[in-house]
C-alpha atoms as a PDB file:
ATOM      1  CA  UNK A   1    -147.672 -52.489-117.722  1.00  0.00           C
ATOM      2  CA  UNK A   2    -148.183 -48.877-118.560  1.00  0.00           C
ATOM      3  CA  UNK A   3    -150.702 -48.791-115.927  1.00  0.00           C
ATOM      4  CA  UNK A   4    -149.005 -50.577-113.180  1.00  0.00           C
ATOM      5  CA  UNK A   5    -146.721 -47.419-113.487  1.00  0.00           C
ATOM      6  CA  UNK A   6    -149.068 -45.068-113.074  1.00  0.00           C
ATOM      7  CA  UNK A   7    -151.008 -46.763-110.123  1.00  0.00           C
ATOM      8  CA  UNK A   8    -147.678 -47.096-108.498  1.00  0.00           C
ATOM      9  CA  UNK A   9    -145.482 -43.903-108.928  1.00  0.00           C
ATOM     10  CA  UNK A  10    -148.568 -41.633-109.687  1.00  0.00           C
ATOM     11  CA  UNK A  11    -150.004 -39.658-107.226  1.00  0.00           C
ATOM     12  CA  UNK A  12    -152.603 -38.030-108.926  1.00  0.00           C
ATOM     13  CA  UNK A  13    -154.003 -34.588-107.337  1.00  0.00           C
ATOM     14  CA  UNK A  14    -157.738 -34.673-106.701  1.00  0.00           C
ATOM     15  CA  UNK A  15    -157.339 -31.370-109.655  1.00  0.00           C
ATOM     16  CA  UNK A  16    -155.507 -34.126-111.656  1.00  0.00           C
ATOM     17  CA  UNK A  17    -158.174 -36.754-111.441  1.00  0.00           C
ATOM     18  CA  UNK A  18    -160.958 -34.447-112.641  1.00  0.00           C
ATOM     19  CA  UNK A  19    -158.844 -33.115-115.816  1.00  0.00           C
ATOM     20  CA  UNK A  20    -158.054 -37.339-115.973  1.00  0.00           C
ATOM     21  CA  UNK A  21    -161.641 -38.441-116.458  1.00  0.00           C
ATOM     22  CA  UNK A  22    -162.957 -35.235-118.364  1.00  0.00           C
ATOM     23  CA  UNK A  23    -160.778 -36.461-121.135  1.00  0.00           C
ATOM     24  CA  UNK A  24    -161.505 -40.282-120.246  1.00  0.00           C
ATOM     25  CA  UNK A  25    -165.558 -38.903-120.787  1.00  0.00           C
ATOM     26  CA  UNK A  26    -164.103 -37.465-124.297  1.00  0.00           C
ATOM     27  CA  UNK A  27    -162.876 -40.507-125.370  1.00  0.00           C
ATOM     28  CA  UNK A  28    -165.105 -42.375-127.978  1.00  0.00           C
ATOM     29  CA  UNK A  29    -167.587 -44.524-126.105  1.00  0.00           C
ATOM     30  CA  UNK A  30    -165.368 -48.175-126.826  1.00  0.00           C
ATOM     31  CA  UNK A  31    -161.804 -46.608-125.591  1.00  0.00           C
ATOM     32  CA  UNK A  32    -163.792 -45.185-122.628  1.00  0.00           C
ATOM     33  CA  UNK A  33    -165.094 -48.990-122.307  1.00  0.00           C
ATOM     34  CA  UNK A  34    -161.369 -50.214-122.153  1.00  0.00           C
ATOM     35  CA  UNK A  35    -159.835 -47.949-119.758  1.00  0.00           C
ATOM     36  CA  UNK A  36    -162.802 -48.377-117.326  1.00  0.00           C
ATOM     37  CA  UNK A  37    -162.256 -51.977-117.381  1.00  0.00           C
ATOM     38  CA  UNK A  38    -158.233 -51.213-116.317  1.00  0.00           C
ATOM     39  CA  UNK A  39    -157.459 -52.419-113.150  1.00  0.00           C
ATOM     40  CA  UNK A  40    -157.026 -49.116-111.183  1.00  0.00           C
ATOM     41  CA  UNK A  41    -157.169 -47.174-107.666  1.00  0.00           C
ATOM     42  CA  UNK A  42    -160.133 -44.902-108.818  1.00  0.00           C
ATOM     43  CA  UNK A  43    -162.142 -48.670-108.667  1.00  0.00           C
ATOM     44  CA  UNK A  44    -160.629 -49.068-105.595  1.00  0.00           C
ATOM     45  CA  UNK A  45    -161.144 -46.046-103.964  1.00  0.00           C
ATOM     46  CA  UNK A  46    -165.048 -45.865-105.494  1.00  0.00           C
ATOM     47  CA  UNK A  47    -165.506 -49.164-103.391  1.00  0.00           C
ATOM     48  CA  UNK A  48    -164.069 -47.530-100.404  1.00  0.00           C
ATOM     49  CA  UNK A  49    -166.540 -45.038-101.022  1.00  0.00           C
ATOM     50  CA  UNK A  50    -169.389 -46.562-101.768  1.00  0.00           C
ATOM     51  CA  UNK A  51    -168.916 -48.883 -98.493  1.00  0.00           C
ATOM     52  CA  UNK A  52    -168.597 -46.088 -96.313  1.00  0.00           C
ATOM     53  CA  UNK A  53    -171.904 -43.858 -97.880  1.00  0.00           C
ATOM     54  CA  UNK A  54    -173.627 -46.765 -97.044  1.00  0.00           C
ATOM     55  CA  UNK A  55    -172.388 -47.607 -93.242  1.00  0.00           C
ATOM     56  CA  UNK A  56    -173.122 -44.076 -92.941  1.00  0.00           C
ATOM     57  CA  UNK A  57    -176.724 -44.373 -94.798  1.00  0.00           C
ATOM     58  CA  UNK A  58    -177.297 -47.458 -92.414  1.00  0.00           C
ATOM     59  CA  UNK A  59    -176.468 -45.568 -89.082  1.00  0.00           C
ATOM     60  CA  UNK A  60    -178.582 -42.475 -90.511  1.00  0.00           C
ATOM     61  CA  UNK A  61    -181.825 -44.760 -90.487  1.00  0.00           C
ATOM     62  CA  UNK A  62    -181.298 -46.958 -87.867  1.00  0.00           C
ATOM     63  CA  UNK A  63    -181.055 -43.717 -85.748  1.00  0.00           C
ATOM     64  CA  UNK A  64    -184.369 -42.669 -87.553  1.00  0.00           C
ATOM     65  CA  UNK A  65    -186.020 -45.896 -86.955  1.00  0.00           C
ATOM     66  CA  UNK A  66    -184.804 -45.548 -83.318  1.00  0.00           C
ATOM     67  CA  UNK A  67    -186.424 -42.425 -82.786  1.00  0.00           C
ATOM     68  CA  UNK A  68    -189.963 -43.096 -84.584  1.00  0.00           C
ATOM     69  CA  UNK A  69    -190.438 -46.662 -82.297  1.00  0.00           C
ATOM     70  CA  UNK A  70    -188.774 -44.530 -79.097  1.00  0.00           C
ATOM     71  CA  UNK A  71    -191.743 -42.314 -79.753  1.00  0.00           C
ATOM     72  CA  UNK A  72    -194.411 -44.528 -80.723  1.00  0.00           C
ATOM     73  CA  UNK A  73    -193.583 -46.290 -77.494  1.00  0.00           C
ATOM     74  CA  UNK A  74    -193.544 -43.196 -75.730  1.00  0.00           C
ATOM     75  CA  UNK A  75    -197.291 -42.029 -76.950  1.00  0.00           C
ATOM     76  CA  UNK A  76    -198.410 -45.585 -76.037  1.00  0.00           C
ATOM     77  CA  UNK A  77    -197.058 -45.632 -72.763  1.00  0.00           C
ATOM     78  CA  UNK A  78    -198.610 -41.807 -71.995  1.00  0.00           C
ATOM     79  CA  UNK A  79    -202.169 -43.214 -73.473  1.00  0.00           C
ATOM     80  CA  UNK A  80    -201.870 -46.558 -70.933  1.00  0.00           C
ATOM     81  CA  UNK A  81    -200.894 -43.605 -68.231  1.00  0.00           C
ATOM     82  CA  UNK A  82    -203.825 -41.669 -69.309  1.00  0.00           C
ATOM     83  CA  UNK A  83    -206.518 -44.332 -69.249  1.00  0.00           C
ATOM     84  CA  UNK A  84    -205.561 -45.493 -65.250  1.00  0.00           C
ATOM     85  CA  UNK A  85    -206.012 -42.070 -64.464  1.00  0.00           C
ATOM     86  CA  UNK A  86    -209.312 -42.043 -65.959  1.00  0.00           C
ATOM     87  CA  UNK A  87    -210.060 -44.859 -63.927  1.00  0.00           C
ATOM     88  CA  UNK A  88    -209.472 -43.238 -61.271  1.00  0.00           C
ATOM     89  CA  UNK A  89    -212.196 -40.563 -61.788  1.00  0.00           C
ATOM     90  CA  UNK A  90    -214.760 -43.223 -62.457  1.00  0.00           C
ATOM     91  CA  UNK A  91    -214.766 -42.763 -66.452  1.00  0.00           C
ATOM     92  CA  UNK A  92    -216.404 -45.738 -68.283  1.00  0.00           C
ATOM     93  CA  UNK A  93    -214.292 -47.533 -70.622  1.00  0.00           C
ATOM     94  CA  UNK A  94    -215.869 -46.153 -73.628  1.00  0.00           C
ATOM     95  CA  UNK A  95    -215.028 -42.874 -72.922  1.00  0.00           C
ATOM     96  CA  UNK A  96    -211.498 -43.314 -72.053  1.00  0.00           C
ATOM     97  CA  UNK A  97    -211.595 -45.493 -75.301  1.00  0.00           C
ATOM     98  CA  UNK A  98    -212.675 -42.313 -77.155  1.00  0.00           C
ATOM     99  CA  UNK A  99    -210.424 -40.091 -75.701  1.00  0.00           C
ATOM    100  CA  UNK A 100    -207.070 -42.164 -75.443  1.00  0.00           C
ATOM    101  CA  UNK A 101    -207.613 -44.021 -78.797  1.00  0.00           C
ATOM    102  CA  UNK A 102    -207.080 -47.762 -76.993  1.00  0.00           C
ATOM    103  CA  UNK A 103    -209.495 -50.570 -77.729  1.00  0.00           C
ATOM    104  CA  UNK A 104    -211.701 -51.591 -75.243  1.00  0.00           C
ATOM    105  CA  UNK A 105    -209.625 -54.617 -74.918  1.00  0.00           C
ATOM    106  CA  UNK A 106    -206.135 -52.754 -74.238  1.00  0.00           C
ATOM    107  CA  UNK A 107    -208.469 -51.391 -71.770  1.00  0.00           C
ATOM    108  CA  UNK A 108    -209.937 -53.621 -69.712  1.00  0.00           C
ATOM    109  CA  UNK A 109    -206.168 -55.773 -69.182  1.00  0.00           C
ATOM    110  CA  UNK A 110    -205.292 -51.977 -67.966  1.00  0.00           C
ATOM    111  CA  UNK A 111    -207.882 -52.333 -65.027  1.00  0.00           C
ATOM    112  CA  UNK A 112    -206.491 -55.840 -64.150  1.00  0.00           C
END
């Protein structure tokens, strides 16, 4: 009851909550058990929290994972570029093997 009070006619400063749970962490360990398990906005607003670090963890990589395939797919498509060149001046496909880093394979379906 006591702490329906407080999570409804308590506005606690963001000063407030730090004195509030620097004397919750000096409580004996099994009162600190029983308030944590109290109902209360600081779960609520750790939740909140929690689910937007990780939406913003999630965007963070799959922007990072964007930009390592964007490049992969960029050094692959400048080493296919490469290779027809080489073609062009007569190179066997060993060499331009050698120097583009494509199979023989990837290189003979380039000259089809």
């Amino acid at each position: 009851m006591i702490n329906g009070f407080f999570e409804t006619y308590l506005n606690l400063t963001d000063n407030e909550v730090d004195q509030l749970m620097k004397k919750v962490h000096a409580l004996p360990k099994d009162e600190q058990e029983q308030v944590i398990k109290w109902p209360n906005s600081f779960y609520d607003r750790g939740v909140r929290k929690g689910k937007a670090e990780g939406v913003a963890q999630g965007k963070a990589l799959g922007k990072a994972e964007g930009i390592t395939q964007g490049i992969a797919q960029g050094i692959a498509e400048a080493q296919k570029e490469m290779a027809l060149r080489m073609f062009q001046k007569q190179m066997e496909s060993r060499t331009i093997s050698e120097l583009t880093g494509l199979s023989i394979e990837e290189i003979i379906k380039l000259k089809e």
